[in-house]
C-alpha atoms as a PDB file:
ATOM      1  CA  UNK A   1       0.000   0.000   0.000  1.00  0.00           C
ATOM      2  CA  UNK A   2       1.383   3.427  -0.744  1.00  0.00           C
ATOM      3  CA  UNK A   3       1.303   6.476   1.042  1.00  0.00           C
ATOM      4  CA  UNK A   4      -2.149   8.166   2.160  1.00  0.00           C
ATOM      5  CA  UNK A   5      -3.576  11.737   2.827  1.00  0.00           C
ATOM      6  CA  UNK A   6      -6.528  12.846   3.880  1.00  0.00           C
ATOM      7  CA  UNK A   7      -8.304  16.063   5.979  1.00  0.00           C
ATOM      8  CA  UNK A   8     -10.445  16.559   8.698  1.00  0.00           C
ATOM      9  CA  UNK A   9     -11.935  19.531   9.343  1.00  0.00           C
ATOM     10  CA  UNK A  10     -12.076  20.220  13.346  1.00  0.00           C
ATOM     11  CA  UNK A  11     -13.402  23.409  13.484  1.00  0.00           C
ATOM     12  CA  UNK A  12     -14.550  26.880  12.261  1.00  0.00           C
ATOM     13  CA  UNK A  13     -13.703  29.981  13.931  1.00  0.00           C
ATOM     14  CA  UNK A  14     -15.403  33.813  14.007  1.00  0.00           C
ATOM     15  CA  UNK A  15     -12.840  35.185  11.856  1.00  0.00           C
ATOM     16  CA  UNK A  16     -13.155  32.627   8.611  1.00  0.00           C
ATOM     17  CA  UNK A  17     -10.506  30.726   9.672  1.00  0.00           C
ATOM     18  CA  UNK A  18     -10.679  26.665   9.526  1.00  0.00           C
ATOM     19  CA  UNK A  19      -8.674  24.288  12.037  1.00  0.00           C
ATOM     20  CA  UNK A  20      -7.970  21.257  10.305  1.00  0.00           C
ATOM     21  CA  UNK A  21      -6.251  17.794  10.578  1.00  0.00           C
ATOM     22  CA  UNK A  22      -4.110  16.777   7.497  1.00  0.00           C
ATOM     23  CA  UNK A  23      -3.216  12.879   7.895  1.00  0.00           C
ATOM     24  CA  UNK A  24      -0.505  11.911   5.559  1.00  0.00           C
ATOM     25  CA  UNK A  25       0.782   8.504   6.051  1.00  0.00           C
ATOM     26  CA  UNK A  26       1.050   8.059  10.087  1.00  0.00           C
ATOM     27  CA  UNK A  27       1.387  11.477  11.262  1.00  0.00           C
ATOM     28  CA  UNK A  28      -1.122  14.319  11.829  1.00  0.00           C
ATOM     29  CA  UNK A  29      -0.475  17.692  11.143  1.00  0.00           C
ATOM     30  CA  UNK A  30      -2.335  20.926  12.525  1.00  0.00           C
ATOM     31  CA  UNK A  31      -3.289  23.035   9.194  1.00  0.00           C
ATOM     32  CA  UNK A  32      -5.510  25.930   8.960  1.00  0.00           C
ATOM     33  CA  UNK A  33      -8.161  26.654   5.810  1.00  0.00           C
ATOM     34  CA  UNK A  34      -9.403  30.015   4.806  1.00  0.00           C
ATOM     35  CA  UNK A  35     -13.418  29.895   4.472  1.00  0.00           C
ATOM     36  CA  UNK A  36     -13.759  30.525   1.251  1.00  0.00           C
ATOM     37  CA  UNK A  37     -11.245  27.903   0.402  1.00  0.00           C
ATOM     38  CA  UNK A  38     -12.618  25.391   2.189  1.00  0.00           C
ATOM     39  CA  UNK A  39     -16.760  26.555   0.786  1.00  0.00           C
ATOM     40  CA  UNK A  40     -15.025  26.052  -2.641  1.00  0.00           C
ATOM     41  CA  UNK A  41     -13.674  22.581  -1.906  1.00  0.00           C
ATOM     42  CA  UNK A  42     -17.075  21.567  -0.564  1.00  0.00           C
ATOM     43  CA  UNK A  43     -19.083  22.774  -3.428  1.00  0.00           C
ATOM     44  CA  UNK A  44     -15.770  21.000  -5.520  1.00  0.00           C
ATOM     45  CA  UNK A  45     -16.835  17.482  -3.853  1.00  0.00           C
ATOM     46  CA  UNK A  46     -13.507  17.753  -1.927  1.00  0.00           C
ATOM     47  CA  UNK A  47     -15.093  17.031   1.112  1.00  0.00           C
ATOM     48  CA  UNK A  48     -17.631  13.976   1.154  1.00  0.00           C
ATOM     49  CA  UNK A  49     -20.338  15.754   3.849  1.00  0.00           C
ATOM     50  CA  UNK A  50     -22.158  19.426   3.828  1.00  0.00           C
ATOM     51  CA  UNK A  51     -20.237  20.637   6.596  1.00  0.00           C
ATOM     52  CA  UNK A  52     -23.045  21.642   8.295  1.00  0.00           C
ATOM     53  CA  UNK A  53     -22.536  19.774  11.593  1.00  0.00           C
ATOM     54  CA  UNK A  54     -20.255  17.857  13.823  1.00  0.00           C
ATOM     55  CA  UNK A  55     -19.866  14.010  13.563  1.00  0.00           C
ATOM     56  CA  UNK A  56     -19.706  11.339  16.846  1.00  0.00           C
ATOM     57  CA  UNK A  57     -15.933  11.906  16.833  1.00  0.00           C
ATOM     58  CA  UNK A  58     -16.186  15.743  16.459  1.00  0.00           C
ATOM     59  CA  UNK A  59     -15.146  16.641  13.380  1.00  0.00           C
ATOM     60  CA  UNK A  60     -17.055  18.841  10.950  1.00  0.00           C
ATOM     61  CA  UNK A  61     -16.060  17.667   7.405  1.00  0.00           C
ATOM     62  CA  UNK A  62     -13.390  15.244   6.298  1.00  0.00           C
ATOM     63  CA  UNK A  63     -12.122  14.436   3.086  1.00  0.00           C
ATOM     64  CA  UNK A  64     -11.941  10.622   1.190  1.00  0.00           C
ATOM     65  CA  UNK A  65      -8.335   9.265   1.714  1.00  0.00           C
ATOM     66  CA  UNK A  66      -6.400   9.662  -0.906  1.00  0.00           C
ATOM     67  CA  UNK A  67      -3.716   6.801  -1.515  1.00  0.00           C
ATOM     68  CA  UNK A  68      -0.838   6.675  -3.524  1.00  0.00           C
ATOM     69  CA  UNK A  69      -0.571   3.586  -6.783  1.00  0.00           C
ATOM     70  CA  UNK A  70       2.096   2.095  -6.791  1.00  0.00           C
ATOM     71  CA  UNK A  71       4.007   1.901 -10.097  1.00  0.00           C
ATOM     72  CA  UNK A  72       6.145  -1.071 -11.229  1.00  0.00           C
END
């Protein structure tokens, strides 16, 4: 299996800023998304939920994972 990626999107603050989790391979990385970025990225199909509201585990949108083919 190759490398993977994918984003979760933890939360949404007052000033259009985005606190997100960007998984890539085994590590998780703090990253933050601009609002209109991230409302173009859902209306994109980026993001495989509305956004609208929090999941069980507390996060508001996440992306598919993403994994890397291996070539031969």
């Amino acid at each position: 299996m190759g490398k993977s990626v994918q984003i979760d999107v933890i939360s949404g603050e007052d000033n259009g800023i985005y606190k997100c989790n960007l998984y890539a391979g085994g590590r998780c990385v703090r990253v933050f998304m601009h609002q209109h970025d991230y409302e173009l990225l859902i209306h994109d199909g980026f993001f495989i939920r509305d956004g609208k509201s929090f999941d069980s585990a507390g996060v508001l949108n996440t992306s598919r994972t993403y994994v890397e083919q291996k070539t031969k």
